[in-house]
N, C-alpha and C. Protein backbone atom coordinates (compact mmCIF):
# COMPACT_ATOMS: atom_id res chain seq x y z
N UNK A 1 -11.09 40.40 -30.88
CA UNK A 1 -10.64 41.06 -29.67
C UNK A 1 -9.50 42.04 -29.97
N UNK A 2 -8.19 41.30 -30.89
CA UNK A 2 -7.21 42.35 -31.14
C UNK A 2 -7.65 43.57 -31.94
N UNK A 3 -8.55 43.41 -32.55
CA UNK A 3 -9.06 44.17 -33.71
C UNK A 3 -9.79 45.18 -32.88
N UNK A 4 -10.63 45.07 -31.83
CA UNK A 4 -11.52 45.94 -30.86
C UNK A 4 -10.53 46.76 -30.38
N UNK A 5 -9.44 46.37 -29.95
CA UNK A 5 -8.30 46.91 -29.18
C UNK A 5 -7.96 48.13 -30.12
N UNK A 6 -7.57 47.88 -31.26
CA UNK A 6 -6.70 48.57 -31.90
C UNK A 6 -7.19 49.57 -32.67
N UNK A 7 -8.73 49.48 -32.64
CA UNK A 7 -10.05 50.69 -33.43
C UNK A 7 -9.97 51.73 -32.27
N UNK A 8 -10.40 51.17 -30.98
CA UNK A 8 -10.22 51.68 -29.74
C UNK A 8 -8.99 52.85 -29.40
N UNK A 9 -7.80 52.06 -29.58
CA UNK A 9 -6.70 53.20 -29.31
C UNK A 9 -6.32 53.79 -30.45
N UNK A 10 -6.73 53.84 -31.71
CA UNK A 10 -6.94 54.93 -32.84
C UNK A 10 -7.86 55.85 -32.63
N UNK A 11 -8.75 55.58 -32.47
CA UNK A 11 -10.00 56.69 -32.19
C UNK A 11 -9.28 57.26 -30.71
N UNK A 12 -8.92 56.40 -29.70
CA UNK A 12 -8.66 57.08 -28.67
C UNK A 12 -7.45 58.40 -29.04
N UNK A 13 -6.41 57.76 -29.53
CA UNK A 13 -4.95 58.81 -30.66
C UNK A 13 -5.72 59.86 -31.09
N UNK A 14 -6.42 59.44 -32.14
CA UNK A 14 -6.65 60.75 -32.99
C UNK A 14 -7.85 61.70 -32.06
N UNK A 15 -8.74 61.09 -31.06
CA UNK A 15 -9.17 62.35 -29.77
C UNK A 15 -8.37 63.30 -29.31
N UNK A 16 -7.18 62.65 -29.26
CA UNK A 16 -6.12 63.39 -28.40
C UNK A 16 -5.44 64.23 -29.21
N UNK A 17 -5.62 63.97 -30.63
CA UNK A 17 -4.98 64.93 -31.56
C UNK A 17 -5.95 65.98 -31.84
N UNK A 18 -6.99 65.87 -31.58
CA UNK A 18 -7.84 67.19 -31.95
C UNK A 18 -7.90 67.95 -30.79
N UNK A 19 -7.81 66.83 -29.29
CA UNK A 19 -7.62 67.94 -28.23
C UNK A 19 -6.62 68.49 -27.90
N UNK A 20 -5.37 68.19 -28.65
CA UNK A 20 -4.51 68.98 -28.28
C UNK A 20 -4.63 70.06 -29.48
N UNK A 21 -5.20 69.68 -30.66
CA UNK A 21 -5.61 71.44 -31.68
C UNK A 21 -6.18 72.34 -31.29
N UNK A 22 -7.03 71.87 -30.48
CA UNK A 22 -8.22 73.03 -29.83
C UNK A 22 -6.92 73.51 -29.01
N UNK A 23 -6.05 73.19 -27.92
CA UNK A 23 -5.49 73.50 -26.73
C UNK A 23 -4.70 74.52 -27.53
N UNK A 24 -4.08 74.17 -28.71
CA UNK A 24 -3.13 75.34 -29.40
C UNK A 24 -3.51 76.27 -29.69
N UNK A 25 -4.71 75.99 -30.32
CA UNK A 25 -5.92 77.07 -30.82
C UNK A 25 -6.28 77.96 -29.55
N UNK A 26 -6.56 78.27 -28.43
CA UNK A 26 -6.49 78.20 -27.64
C UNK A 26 -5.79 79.61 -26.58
N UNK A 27 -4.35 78.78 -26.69
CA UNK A 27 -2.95 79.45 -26.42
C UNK A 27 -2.70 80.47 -27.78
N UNK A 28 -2.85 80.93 -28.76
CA UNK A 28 -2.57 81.05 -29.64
C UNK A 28 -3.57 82.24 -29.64
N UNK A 29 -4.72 81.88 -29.36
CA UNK A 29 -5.73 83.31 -29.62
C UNK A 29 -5.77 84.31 -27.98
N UNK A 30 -5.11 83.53 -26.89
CA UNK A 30 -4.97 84.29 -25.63
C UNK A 30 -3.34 84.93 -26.35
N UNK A 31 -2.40 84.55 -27.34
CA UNK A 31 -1.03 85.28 -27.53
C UNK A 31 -1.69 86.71 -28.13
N UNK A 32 -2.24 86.54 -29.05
CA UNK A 32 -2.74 87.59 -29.92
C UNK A 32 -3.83 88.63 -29.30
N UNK A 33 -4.19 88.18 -27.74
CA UNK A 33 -5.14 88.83 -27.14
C UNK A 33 -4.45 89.49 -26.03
N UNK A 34 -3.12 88.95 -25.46
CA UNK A 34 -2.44 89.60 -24.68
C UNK A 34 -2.93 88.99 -23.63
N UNK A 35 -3.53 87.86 -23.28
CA UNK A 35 -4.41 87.55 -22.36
C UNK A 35 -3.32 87.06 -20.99
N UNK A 36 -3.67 87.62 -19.90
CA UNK A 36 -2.67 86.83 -19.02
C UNK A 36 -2.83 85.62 -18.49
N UNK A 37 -3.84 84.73 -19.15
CA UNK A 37 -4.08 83.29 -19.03
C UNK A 37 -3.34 82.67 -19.13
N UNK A 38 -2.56 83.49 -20.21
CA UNK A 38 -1.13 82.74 -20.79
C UNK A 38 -0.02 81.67 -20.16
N UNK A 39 0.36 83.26 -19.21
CA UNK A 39 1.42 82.87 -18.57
C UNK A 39 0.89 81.88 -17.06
N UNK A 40 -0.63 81.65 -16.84
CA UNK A 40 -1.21 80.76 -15.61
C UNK A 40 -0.69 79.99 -16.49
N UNK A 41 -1.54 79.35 -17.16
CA UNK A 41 -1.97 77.78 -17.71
C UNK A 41 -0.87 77.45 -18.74
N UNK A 42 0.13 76.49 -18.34
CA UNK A 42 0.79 75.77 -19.59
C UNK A 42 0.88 75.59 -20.77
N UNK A 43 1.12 75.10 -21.31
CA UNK A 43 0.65 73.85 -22.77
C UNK A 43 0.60 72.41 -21.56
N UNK A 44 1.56 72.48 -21.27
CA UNK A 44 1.42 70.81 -20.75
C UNK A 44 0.67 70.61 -19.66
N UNK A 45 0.29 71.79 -19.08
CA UNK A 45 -1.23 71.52 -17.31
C UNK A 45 -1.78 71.25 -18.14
N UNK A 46 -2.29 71.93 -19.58
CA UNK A 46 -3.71 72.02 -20.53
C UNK A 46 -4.23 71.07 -20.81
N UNK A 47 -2.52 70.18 -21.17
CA UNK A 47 -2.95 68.70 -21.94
C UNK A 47 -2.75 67.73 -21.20
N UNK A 48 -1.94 67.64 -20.34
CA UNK A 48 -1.60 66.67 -19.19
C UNK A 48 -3.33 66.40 -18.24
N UNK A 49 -3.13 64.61 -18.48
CA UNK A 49 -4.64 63.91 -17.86
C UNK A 49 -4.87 64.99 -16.23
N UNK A 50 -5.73 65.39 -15.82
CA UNK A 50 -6.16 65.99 -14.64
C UNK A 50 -7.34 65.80 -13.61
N UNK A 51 -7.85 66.23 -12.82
CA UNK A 51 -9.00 66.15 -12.25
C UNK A 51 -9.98 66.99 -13.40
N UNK A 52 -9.18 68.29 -13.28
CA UNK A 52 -10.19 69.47 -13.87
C UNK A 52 -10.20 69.15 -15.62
N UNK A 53 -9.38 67.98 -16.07
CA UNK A 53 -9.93 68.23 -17.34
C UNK A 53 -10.66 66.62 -17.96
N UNK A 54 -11.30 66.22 -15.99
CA UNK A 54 -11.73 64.65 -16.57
C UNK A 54 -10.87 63.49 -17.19
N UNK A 55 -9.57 63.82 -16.63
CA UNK A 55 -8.56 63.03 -16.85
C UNK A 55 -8.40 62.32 -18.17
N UNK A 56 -8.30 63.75 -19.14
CA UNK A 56 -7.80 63.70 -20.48
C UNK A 56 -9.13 63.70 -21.72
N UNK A 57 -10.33 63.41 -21.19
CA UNK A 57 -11.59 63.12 -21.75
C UNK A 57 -12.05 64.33 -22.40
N UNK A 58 -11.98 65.94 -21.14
CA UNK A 58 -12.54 66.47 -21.48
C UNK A 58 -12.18 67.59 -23.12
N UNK A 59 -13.21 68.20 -23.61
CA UNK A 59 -12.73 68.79 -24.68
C UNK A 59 -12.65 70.40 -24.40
N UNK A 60 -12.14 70.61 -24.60
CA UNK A 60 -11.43 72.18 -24.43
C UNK A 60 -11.86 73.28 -24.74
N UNK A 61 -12.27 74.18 -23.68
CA UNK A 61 -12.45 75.21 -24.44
C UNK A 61 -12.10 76.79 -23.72
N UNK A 62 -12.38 77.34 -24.20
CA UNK A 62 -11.94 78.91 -23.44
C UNK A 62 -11.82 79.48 -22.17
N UNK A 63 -13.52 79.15 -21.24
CA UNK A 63 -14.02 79.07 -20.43
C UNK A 63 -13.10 78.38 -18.75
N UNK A 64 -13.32 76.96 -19.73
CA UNK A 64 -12.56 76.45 -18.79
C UNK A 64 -11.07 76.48 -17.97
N UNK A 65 -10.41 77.65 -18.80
CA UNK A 65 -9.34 77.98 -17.89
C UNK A 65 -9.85 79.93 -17.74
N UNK A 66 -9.71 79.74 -16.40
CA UNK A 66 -10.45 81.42 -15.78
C UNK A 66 -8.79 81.54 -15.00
């Protein structure tokens, strides 16, 4: 049981570490694009659990912030 637990919130950690790479990745290619997405969307709306991003589940991508 402890062992299920603790595979669980590693895999869950390191999800959250790739979704927050994509989110930088992201911010980073709207800096270099001049994009005024910029200054809408955060870092922390991006990554912070939400409705619109499936409350932390979903994976990130370009599109999804208009």
């Amino acid at each position: 049981m402890i062992t299920t637990v603790a595979i669980l919130t590693v895999a869950y950690l390191f999800y959250q570490l790739v979704r927050a790479n994509l989110i930088a990745t992201i911010r980073i290619d709207w800096v270099t694009d001049a994009d005024p997405r910029f200054f809408k969307h955060s870092y922390d709306s991006m990554l912070n659990p939400s409705k619109q991003n499936w409350y932390g589940f979903r994976i990130p991508k370009d599109d999804h912030y208009l």
